[in-house]
C-alpha atoms as a PDB file:
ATOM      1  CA  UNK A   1     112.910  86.678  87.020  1.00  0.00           C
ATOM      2  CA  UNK A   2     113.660  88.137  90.709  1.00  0.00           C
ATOM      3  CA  UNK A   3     115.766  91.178  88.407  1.00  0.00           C
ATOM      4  CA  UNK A   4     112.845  91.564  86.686  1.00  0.00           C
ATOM      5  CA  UNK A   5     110.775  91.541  89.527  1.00  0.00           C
ATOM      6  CA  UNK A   6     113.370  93.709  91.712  1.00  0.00           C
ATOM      7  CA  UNK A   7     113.273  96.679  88.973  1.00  0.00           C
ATOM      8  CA  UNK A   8     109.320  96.658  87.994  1.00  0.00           C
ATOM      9  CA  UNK A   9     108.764  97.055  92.267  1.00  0.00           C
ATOM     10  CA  UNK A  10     111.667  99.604  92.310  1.00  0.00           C
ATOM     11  CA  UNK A  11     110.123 101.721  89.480  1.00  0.00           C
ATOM     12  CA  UNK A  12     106.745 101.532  91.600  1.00  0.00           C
ATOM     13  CA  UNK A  13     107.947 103.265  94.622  1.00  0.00           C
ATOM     14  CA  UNK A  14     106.342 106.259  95.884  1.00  0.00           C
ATOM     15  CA  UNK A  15     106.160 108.655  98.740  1.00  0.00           C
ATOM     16  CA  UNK A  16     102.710 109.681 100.476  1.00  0.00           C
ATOM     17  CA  UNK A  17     101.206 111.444 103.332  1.00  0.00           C
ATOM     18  CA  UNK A  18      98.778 108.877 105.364  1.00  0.00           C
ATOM     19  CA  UNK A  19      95.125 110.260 103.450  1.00  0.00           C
ATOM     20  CA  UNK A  20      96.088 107.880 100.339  1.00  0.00           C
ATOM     21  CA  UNK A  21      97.302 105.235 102.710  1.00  0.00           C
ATOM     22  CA  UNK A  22      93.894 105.119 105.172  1.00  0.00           C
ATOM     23  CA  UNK A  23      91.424 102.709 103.030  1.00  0.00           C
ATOM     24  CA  UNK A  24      93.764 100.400 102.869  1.00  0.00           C
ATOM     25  CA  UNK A  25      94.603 100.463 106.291  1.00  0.00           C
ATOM     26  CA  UNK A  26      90.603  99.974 106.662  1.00  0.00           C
ATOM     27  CA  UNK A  27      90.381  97.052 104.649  1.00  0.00           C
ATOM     28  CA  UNK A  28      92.839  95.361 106.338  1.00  0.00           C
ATOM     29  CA  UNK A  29      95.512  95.569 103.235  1.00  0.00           C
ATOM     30  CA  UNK A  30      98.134  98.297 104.833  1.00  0.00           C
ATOM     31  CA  UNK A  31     101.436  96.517 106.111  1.00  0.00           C
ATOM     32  CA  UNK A  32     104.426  98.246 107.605  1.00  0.00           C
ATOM     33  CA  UNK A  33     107.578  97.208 107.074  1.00  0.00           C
ATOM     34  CA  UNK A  34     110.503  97.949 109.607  1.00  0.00           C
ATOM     35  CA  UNK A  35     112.793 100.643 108.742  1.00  0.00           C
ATOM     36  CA  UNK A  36     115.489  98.485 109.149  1.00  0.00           C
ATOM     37  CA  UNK A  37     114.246  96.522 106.382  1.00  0.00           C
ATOM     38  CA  UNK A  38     114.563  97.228 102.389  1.00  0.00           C
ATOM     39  CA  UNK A  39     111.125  97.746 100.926  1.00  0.00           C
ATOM     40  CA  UNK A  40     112.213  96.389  97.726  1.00  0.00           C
ATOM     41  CA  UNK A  41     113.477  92.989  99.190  1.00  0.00           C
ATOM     42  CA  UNK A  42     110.111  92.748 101.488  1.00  0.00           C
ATOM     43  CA  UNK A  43     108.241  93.560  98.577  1.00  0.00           C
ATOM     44  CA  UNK A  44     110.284  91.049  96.374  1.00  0.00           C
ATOM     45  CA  UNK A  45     109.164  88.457  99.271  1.00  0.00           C
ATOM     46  CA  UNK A  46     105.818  89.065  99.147  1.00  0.00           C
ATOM     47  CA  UNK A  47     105.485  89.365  95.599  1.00  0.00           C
ATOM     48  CA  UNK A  48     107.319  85.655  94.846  1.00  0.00           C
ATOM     49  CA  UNK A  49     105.571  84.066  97.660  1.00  0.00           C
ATOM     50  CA  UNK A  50     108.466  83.888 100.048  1.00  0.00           C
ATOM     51  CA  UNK A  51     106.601  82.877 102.815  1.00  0.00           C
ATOM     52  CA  UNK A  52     109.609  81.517 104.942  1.00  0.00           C
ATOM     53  CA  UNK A  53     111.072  84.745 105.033  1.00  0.00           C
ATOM     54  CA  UNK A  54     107.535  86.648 105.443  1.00  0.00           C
ATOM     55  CA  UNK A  55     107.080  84.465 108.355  1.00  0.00           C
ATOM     56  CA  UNK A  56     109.725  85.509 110.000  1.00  0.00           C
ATOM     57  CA  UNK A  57     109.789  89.419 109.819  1.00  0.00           C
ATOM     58  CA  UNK A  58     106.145  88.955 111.220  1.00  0.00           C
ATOM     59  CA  UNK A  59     107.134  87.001 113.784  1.00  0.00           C
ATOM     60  CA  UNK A  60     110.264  89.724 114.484  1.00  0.00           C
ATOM     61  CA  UNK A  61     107.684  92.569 114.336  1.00  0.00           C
ATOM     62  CA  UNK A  62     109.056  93.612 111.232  1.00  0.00           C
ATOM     63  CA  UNK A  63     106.067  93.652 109.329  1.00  0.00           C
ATOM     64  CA  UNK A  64     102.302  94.334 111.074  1.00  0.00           C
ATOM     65  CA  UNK A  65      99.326  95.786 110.307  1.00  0.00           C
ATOM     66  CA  UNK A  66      99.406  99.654 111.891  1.00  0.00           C
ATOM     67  CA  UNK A  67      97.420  99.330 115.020  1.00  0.00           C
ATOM     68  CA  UNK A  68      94.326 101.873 115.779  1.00  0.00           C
ATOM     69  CA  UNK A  69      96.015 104.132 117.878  1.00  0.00           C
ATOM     70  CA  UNK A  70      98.621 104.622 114.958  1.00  0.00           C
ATOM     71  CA  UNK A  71      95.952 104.819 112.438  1.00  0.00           C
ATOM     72  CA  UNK A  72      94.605 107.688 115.152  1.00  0.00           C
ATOM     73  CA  UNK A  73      97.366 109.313 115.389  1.00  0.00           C
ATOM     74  CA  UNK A  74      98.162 109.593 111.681  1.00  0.00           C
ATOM     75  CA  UNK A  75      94.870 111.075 110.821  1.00  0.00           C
ATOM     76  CA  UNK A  76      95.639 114.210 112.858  1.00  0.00           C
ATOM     77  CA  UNK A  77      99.061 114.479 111.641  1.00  0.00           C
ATOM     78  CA  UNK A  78      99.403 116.143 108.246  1.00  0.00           C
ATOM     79  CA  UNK A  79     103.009 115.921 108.329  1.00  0.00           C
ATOM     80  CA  UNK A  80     103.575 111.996 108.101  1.00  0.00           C
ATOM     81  CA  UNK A  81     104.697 110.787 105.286  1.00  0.00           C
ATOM     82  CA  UNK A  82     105.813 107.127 103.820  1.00  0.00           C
ATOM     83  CA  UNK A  83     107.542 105.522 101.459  1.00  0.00           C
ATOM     84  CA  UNK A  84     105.165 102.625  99.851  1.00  0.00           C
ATOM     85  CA  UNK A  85     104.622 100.072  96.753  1.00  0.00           C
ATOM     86  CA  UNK A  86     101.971  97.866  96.270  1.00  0.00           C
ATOM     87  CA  UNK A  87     102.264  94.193  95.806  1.00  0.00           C
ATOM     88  CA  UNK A  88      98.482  93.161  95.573  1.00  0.00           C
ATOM     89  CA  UNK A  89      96.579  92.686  97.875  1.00  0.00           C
ATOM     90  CA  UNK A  90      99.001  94.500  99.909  1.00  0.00           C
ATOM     91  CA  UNK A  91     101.066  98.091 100.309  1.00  0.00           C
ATOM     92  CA  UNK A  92     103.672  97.614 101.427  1.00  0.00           C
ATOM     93  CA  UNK A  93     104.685 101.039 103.707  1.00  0.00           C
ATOM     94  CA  UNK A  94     107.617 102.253 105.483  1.00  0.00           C
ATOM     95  CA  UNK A  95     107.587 105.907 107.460  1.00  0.00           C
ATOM     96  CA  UNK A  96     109.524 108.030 106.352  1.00  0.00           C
ATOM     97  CA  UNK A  97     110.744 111.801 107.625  1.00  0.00           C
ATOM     98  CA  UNK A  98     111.371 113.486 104.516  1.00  0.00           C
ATOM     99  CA  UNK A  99     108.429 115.750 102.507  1.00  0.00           C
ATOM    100  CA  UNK A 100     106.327 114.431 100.499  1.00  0.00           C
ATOM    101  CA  UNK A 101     106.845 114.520  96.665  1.00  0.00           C
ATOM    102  CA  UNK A 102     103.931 114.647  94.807  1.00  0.00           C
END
């Protein structure tokens, strides 16, 4: 089931500029995952209710809500771009530095 799991998130990847990103963020449903981290294996987490290991990225600052000044910040910047996939209620975003593929 986690194979399963692992390839339907994988195919659901995508990469976005902040506009898409910003109601979620407003509803309280944007969460950034640490670069260090793989998206797929947070979003693997998240999606089987792994809450031990949830628990502890949050508590490591690897996964937060973006704060207001970031939120600020990425409304001005046209140039910011992420990496995301949702796992509802949640997407799940990383930054990212390369352009954005629409």
């Amino acid at each position: 089931m986690t194979e399963d799991l692992r390839r339907r998130l994988s195919a659901e990847v995508h990469r976005v500029d902040w506009h898409p990103l910003a109601p979620h963020a407003k509803r309280g449903g944007l969460v950034l995952v640490d670069s260090r981290l793989d998206l797929i294996d947070v979003a693997v987490a998240v999606a089987a209710d792994d809450s031990a290991s949830v628990q502890a990225w949050m508590e490591a600052g690897q996964l937060q809500r973006p704060t207001q000044s970031q939120v600020a910040d990425w409304q001005s910047q046209t140039r910011e771009c992420f990496t995301v996939v949702i796992v509802q209620p949640y997407v799940l975003a990383q930054r990212d530095t390369g352009p954005v593929v629409t």
